[in-house]
Protein backbone atom coordinates (compact mmCIF):
# COMPACT_ATOMS: atom_id res chain seq x y z
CA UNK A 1 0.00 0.00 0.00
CA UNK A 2 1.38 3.19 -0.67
CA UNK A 3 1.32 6.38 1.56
CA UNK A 4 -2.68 6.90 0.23
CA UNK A 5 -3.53 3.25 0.73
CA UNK A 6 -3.72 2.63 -2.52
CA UNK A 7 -2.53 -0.89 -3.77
CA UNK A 8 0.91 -0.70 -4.98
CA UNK A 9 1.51 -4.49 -5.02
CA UNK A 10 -0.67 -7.46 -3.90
CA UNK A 11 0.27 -11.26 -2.60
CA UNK A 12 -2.12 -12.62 -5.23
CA UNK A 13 0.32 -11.21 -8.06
CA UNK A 14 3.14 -14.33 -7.00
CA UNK A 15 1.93 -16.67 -9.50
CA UNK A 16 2.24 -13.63 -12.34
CA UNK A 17 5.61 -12.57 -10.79
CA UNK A 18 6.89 -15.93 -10.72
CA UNK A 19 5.63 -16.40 -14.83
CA UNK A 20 7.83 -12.82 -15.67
CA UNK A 21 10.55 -14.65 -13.68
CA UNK A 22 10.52 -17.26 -15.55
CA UNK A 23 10.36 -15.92 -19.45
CA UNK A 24 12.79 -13.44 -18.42
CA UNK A 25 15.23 -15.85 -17.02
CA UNK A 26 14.62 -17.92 -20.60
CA UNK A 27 16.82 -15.42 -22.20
CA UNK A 28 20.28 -15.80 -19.86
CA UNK A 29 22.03 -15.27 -17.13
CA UNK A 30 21.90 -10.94 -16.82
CA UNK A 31 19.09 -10.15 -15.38
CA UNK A 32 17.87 -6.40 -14.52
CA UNK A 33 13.81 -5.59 -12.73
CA UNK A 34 13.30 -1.90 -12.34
CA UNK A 35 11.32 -1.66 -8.39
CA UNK A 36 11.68 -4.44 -6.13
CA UNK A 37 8.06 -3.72 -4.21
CA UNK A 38 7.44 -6.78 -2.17
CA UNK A 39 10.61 -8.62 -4.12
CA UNK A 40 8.06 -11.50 -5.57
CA UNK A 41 10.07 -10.85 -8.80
CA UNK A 42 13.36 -10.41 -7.76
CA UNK A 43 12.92 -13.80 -5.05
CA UNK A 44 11.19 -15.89 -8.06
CA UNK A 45 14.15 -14.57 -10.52
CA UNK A 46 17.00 -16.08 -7.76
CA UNK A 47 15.17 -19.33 -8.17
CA UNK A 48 17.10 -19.48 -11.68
CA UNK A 49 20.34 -18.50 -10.75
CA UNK A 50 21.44 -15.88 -13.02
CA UNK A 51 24.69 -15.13 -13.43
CA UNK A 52 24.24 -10.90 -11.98
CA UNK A 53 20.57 -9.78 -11.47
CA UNK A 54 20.63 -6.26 -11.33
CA UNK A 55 17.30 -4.50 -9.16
CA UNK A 56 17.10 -0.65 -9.49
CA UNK A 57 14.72 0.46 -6.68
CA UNK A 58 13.80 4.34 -5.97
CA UNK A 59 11.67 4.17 -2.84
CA UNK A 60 13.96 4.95 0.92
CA UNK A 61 11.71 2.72 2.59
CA UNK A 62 12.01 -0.57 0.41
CA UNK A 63 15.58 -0.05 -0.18
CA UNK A 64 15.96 -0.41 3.46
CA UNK A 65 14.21 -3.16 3.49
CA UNK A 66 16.09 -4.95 1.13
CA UNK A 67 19.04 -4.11 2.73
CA UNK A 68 17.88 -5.37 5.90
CA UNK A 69 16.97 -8.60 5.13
CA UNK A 70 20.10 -9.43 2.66
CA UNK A 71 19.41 -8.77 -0.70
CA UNK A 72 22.34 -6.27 -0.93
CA UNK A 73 24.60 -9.96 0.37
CA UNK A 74 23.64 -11.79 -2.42
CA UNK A 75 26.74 -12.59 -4.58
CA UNK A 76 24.71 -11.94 -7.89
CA UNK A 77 22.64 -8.47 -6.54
CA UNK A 78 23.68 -6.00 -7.90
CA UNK A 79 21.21 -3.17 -6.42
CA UNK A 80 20.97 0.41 -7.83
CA UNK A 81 19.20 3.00 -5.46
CA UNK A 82 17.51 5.58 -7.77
CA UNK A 83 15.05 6.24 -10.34
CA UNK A 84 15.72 4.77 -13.67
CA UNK A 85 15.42 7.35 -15.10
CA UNK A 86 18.64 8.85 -13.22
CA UNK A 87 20.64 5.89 -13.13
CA UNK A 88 20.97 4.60 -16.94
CA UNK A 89 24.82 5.01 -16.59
CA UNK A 90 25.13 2.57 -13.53
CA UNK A 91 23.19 0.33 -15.56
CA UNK A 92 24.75 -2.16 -17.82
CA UNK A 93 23.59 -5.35 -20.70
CA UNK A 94 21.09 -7.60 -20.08
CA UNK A 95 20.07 -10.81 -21.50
């Protein structure tokens, strides 16, 4: 929910999350998801192994998060903290 309580991202997204995970994975092993949210993505991705998966995340609040509870550990996280839009030059190719 965001600061409105609006839905940002729901639980009943996983089995969608874990399909994008999986066709995106189809292509190789470099990986990159623009916002982590609740990381159903980015944990559905790691199932796959990919050589460097890349997550570019702009909120504070989530970053923290996924500092918190190890994503920022990971040997093949890579994690960007910005918009997009203001990071293209930390970003790099992807499968």
């Amino acid at each position: 929910m965001d600061a409105d309580s609006k839905a940002v991202m729901m639980a009943w997204e996983k089995p969608l999350m874990e399909a994008h995970a999986k066709a995106v994975c189809l292509g190789g092993g470099h990986v990159l998801n623009i916002g982590f949210g609740m990381g159903l993505v980015d944990t559905a991705i790691q199932q796959y192994s990919p050589v460097k998966h890349t997550i570019v995340e702009a909120h504070p609040d989530v970053y923290e998060r996924m500092i918190r509870t190890g994503w920022g550990q990971k040997e093949n996280v890579k994690i960007v903290f910005g918009r997009w839009q203001d990071v293209l030059s930390q970003l790099e190719t992807y499968d």
